[in-house]
Every structure is written in structure tokens, then in C-alpha cells.
N, C-alpha and C. Protein backbone atom coordinates (compact mmCIF):
# COMPACT_ATOMS: atom_id res chain seq x y z
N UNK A 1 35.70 2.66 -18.73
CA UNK A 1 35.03 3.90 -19.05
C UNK A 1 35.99 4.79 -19.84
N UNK A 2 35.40 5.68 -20.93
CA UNK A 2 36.00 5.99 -21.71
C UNK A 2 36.53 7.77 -20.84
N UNK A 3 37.78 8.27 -21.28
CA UNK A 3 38.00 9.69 -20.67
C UNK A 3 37.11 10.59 -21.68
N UNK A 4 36.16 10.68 -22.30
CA UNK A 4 34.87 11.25 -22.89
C UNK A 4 34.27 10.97 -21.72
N UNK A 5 33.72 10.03 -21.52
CA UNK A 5 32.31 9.65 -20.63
C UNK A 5 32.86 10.36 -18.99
N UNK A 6 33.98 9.64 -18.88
CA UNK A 6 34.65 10.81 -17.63
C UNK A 6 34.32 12.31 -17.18
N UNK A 7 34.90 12.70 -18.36
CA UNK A 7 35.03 14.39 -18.65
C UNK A 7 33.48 15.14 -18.87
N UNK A 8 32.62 14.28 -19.72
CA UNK A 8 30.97 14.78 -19.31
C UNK A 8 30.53 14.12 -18.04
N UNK A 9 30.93 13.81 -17.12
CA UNK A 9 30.35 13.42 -16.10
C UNK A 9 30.70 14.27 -15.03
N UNK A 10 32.55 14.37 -15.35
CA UNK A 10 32.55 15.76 -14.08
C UNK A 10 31.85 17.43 -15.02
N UNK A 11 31.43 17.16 -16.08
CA UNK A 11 31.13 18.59 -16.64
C UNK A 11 29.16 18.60 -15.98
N UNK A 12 29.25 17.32 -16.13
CA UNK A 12 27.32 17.53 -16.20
C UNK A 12 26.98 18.21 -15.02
N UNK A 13 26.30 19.22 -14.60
CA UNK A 13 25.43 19.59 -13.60
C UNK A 13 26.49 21.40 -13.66
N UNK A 14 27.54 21.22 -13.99
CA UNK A 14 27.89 22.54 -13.51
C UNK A 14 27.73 23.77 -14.66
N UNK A 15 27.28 25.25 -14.21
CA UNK A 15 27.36 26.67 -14.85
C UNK A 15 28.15 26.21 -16.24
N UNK A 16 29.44 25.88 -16.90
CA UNK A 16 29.85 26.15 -17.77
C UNK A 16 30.35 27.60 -18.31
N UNK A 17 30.41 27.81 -19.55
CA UNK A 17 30.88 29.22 -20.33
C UNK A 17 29.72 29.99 -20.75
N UNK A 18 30.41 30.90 -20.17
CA UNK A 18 29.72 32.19 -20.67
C UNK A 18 30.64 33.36 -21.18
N UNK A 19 29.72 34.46 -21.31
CA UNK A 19 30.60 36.03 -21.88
C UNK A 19 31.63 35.90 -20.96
N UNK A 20 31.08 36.20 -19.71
CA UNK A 20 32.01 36.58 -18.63
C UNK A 20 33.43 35.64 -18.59
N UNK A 21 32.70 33.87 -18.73
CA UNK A 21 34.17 33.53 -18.86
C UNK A 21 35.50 33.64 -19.59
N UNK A 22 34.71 34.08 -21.08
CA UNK A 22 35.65 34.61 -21.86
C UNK A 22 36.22 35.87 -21.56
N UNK A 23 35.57 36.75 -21.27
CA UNK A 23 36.27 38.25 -20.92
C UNK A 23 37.54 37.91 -19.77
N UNK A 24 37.10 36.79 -18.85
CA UNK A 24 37.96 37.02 -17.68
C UNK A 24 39.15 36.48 -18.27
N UNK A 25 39.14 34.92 -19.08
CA UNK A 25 40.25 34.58 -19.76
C UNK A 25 41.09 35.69 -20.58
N UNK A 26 40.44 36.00 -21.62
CA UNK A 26 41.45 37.23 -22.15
C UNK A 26 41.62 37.99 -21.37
N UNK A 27 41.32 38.52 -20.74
CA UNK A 27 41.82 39.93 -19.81
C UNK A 27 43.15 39.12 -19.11
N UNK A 28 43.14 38.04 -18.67
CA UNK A 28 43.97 36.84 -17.94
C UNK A 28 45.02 37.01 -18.93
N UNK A 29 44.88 36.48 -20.05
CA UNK A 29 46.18 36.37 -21.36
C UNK A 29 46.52 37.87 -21.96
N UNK A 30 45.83 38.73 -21.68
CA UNK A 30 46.18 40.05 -22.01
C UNK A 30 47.50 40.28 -21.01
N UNK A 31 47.19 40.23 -19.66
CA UNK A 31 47.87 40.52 -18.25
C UNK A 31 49.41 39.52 -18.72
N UNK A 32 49.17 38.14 -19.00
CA UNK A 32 49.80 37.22 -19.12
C UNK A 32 51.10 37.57 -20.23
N UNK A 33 50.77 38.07 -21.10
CA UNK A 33 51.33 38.57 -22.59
C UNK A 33 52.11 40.01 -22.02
N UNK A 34 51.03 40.80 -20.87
CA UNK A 34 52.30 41.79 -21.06
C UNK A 34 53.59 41.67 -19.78
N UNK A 35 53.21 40.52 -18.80
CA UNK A 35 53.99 40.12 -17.83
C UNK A 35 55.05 39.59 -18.60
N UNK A 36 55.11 39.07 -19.66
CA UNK A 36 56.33 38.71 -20.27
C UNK A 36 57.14 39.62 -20.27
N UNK A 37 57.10 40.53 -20.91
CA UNK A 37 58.17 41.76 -20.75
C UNK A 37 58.55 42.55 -19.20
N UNK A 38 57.18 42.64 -18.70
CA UNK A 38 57.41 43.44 -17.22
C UNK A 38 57.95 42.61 -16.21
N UNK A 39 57.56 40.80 -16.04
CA UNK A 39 57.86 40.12 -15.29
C UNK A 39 57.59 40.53 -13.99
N UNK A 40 56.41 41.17 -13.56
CA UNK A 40 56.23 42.03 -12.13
C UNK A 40 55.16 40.15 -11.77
N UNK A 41 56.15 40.37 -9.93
CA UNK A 41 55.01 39.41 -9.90
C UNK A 41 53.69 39.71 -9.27
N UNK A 42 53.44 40.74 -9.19
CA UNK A 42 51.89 41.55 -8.52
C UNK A 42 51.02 40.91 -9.83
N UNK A 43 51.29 41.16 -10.93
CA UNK A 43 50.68 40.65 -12.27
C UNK A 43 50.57 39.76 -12.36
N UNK A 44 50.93 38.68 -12.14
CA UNK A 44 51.34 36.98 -12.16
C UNK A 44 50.49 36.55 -11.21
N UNK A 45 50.32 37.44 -10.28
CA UNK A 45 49.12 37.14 -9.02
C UNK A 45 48.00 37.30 -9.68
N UNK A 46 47.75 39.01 -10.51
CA UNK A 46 46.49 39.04 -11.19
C UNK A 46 46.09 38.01 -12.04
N UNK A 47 47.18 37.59 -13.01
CA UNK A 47 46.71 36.25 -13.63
C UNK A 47 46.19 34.97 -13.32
N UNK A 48 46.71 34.55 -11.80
CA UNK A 48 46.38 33.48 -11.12
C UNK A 48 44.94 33.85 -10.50
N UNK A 49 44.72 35.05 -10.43
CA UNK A 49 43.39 35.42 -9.64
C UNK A 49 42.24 35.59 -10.78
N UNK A 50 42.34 35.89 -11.68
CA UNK A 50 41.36 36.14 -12.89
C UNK A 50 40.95 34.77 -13.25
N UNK A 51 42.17 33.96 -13.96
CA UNK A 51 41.77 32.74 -14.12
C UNK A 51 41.38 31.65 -12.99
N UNK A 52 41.47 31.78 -11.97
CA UNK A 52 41.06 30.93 -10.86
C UNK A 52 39.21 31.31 -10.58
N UNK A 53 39.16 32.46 -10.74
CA UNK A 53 37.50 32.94 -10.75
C UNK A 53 36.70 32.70 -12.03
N UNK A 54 37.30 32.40 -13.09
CA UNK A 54 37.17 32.32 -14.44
C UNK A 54 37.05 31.05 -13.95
N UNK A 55 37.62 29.90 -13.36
CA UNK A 55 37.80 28.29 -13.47
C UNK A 55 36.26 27.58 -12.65
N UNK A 56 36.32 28.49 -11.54
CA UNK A 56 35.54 28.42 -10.26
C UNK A 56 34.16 28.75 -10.89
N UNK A 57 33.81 29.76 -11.45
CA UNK A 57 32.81 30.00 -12.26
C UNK A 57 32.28 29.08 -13.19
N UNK A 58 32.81 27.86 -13.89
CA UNK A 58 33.04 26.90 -14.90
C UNK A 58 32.35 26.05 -14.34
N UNK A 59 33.48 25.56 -13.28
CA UNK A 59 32.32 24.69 -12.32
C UNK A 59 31.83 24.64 -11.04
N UNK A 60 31.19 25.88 -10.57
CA UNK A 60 30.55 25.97 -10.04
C UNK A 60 28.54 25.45 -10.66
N UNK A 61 27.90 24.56 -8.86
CA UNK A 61 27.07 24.55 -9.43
C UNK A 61 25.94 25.44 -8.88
N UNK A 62 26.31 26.52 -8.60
CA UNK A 62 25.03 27.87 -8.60
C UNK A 62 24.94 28.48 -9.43
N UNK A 63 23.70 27.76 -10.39
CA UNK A 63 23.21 28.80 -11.61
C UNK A 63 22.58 30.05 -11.52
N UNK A 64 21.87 30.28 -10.43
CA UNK A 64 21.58 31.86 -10.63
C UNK A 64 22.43 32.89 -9.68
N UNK A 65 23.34 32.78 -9.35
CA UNK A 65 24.37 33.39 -8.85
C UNK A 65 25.46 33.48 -9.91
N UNK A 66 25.79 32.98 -11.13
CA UNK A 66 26.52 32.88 -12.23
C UNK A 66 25.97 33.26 -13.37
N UNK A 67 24.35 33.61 -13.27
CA UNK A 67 23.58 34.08 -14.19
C UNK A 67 23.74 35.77 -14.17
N UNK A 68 23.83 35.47 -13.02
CA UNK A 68 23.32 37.22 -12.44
C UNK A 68 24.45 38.23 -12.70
N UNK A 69 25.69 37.40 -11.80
CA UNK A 69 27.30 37.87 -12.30
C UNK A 69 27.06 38.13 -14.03
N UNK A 70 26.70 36.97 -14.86
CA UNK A 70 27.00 37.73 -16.24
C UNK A 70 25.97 38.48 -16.69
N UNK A 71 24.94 38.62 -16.36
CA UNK A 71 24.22 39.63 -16.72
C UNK A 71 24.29 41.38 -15.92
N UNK A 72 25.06 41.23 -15.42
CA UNK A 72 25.50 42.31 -14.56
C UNK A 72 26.57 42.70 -15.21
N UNK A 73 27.70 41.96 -16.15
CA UNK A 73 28.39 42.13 -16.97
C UNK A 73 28.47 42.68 -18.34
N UNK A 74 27.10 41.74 -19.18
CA UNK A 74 26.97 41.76 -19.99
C UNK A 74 26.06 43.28 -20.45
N UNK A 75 25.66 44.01 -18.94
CA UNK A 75 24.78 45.05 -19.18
C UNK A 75 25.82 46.00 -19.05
N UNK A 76 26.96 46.02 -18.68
CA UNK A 76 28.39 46.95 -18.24
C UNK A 76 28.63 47.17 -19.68
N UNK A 77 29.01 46.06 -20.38
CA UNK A 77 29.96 45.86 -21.62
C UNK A 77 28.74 46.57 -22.83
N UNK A 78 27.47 45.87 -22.75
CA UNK A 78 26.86 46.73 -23.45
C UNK A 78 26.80 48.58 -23.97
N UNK A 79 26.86 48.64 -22.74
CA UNK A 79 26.97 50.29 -22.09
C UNK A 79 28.21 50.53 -22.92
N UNK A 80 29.07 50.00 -22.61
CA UNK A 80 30.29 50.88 -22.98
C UNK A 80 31.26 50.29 -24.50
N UNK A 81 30.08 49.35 -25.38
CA UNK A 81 30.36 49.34 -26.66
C UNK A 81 29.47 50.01 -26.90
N UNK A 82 27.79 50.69 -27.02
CA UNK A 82 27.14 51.83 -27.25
C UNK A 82 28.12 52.84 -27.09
N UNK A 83 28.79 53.44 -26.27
CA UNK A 83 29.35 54.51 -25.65
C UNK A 83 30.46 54.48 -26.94
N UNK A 84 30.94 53.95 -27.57
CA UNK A 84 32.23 53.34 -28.10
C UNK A 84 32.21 53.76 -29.69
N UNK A 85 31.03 52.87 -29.68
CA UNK A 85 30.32 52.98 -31.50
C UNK A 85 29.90 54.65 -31.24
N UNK A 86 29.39 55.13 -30.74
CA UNK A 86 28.78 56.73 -30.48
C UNK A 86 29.85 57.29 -30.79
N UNK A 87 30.67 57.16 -29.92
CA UNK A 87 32.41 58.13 -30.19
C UNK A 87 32.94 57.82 -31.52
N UNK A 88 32.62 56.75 -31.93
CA UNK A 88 33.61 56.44 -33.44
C UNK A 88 32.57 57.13 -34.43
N UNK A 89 31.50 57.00 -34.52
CA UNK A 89 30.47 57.33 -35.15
C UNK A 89 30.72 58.74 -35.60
N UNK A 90 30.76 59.68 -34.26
CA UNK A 90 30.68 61.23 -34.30
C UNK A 90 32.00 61.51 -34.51
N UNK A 91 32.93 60.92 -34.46
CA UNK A 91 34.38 61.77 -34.84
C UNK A 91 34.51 60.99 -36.52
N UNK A 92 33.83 60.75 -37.29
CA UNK A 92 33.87 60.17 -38.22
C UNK A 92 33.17 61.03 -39.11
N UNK A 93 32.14 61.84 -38.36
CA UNK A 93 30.99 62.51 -39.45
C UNK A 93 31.91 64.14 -39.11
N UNK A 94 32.21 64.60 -40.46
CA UNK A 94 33.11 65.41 -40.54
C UNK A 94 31.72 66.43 -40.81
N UNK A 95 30.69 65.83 -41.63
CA UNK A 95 30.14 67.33 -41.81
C UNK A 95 28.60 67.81 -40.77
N UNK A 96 28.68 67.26 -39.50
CA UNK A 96 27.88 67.49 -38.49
C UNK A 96 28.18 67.88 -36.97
N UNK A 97 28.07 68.35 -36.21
CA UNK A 97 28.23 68.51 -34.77
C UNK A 97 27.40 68.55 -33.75
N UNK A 98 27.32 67.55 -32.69
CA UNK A 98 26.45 67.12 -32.01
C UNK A 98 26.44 67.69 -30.73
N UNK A 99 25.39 68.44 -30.56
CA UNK A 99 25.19 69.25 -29.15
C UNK A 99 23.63 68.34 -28.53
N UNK A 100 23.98 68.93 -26.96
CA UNK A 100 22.88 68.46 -26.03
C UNK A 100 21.69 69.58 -26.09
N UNK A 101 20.44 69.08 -25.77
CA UNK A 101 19.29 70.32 -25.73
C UNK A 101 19.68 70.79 -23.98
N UNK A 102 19.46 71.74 -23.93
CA UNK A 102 20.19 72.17 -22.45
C UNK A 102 19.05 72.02 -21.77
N UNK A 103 17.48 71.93 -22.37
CA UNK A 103 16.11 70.96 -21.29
C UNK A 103 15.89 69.89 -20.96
N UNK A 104 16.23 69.03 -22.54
CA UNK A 104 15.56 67.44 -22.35
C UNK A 104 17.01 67.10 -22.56
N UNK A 105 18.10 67.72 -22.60
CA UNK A 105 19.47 66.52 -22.52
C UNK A 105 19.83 65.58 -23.99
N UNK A 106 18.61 65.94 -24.69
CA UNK A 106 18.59 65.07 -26.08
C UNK A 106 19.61 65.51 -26.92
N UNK A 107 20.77 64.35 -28.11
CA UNK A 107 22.07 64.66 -28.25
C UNK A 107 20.93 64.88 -29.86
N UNK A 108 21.44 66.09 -30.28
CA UNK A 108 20.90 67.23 -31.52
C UNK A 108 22.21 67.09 -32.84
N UNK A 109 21.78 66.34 -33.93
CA UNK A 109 22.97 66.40 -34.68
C UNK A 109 22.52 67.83 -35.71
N UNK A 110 23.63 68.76 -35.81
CA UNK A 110 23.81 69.83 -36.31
C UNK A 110 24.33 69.84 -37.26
N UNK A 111 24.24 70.96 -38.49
CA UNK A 111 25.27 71.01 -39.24
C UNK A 111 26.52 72.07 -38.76
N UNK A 112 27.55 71.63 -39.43
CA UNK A 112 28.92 72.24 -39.44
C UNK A 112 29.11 73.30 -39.98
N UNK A 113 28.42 74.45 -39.47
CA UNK A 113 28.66 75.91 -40.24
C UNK A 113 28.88 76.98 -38.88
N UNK A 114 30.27 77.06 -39.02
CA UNK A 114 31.18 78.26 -38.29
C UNK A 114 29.77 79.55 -38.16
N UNK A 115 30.22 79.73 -36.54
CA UNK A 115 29.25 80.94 -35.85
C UNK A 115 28.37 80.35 -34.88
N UNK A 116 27.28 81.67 -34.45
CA UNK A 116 26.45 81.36 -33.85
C UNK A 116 24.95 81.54 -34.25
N UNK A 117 24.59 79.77 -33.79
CA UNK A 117 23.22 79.85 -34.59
C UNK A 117 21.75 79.64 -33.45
N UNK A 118 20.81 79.84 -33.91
CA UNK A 118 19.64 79.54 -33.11
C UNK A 118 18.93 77.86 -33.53
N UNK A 119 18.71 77.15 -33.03
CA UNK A 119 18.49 76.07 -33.19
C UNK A 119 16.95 75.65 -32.33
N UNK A 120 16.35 74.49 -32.65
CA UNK A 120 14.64 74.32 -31.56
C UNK A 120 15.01 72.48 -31.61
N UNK A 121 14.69 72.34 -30.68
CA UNK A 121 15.31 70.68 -30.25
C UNK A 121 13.49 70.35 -30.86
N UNK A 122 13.59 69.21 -30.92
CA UNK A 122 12.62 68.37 -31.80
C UNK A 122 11.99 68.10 -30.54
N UNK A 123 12.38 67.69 -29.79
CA UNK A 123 11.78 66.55 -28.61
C UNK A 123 10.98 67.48 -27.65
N UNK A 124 11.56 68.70 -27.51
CA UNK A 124 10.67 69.33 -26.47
C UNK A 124 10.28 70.99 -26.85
N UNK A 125 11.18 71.11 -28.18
CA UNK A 125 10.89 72.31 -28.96
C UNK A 125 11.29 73.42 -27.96
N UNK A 126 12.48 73.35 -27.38
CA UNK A 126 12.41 74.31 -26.78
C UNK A 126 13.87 74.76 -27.42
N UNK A 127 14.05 76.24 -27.79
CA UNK A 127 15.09 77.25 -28.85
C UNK A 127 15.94 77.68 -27.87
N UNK A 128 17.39 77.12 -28.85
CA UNK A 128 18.40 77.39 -27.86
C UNK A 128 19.63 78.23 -28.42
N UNK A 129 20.19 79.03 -28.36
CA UNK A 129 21.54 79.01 -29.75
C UNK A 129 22.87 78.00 -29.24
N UNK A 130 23.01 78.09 -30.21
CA UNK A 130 24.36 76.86 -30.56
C UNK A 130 25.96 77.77 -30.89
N UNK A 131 27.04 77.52 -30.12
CA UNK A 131 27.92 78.27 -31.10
C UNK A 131 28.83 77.03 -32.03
N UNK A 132 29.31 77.79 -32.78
CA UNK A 132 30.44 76.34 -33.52
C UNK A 132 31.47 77.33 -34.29
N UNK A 133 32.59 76.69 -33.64
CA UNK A 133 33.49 77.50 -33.39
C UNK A 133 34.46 76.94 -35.06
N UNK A 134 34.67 75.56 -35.34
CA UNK A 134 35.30 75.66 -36.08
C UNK A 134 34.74 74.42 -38.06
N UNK A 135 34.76 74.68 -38.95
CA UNK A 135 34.48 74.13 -40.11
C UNK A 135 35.14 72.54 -40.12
């Protein structure tokens, strides 16, 4: 028997890769890369513990318990590349400023003109003033 036919035979039936396994690996070689310099072994533990749940996950064969983990993940990471692109977005637009409607919470892009202005949110029309302090 060939070590191909081997290697898909212990692979067949188990979870495999996903997001999650990749995130846990790099986060693993991130830890790994900066233990080189720090040499702490509390870190060296984290590395053995990331990638051992990262391995276990691979082949493990409970698929919806490994489904669920990455979609529980993949809805985290979502969140907080939205959150991410938003922040790069708005510190990028030099000639707008983005306030909340203080009813419906809705984020109001403004223009950039020093003072205080009166403004009406779209969504629930309700008039609020705005100050903006700097050009």
C-alpha cells in the first residue's frame, strides 16, 4: 500500500480545515515568532495549546460540533473586520464627520464645516444639532 492511500485513509471520515484552523495556526506561529526573542515558557505552552486544538479539530470526527465552533468564529471575525473597514473608511474621509442620531442610533455622515449646526436624521426625521469642533 502506497503512503498516499495510507494518509487518505487515516484523513477519510474526519472534520478537516477550516477558517478556524487557520486562524488558530497563525495565531500559534505569531506566539511562536515572538517567543523567539522573549523565550518565556508560559508562551511555548500557549503554542503547544493552540496548535494541539488546531490538530484535534483536524481530526476529530464530530462534524457539527466543529461546524458550530467555526461558525461561531467566523461570525466574531466578521464583526470585527466590518468594525475595522468602518474605522479605516472614516479616518480616511477627510471631508465628512460621522455622528449618531441620538433616537434611532443611525451613524449620519456630515459635512466638515466648523460650528454648530441643526441637522434631521433621514431614518426617523427626527432634528438634532450637531457641533463640529474642528475643519
Amino acid at each position: 500500500m502506497r503512503f498516499r492511500d495510507r494518509l487518505f485513509r487515516i484523513i477519510n471520515g474526519r472534520y478537516g480545515i477550516d477558517s478556524l484552523f487557520y486562524f488558530l495556526f497563525g495565531l500559534a506561529a505569531v506566539i511562536a515568532l515572538l517567543n523567539l526573542f522573549l523565550r518565556l515558557f508560559y508562551l511555548q505552552i500557549v503554542v503547544y495549546l493552540l496548535s494541539g486544538f488546531a490538530v484535534f479539530r483536524f481530526f476529530s470526527n464530530n462534524y457539527e460540533a466543529r461546524r458550530k465552533e467555526n461558525e461561531f468564529f467566523s461570525k466574531i471575525f466578521i464583526k470585527l473586520s466590518k468594525l475595522y473597514n468602518d474605522f479605516r473608511v472614516r479616518n480616511a474621509d477627510k471631508l465628512h464627520v460621522y455622528k449618531k442620531c441620538p433616537n434611532c442610533k443611525a451613524t449620519l455622515r456630515l459635512p466638515r464645516k466648523k460650528g454648530k449646526h441643526k441637522t434631521v436624521c433621514p431614518k426617523c426625521k427626527t432634528e438634532f444639532s450637531v457641533r463640529i469642533w474642528r475643519n
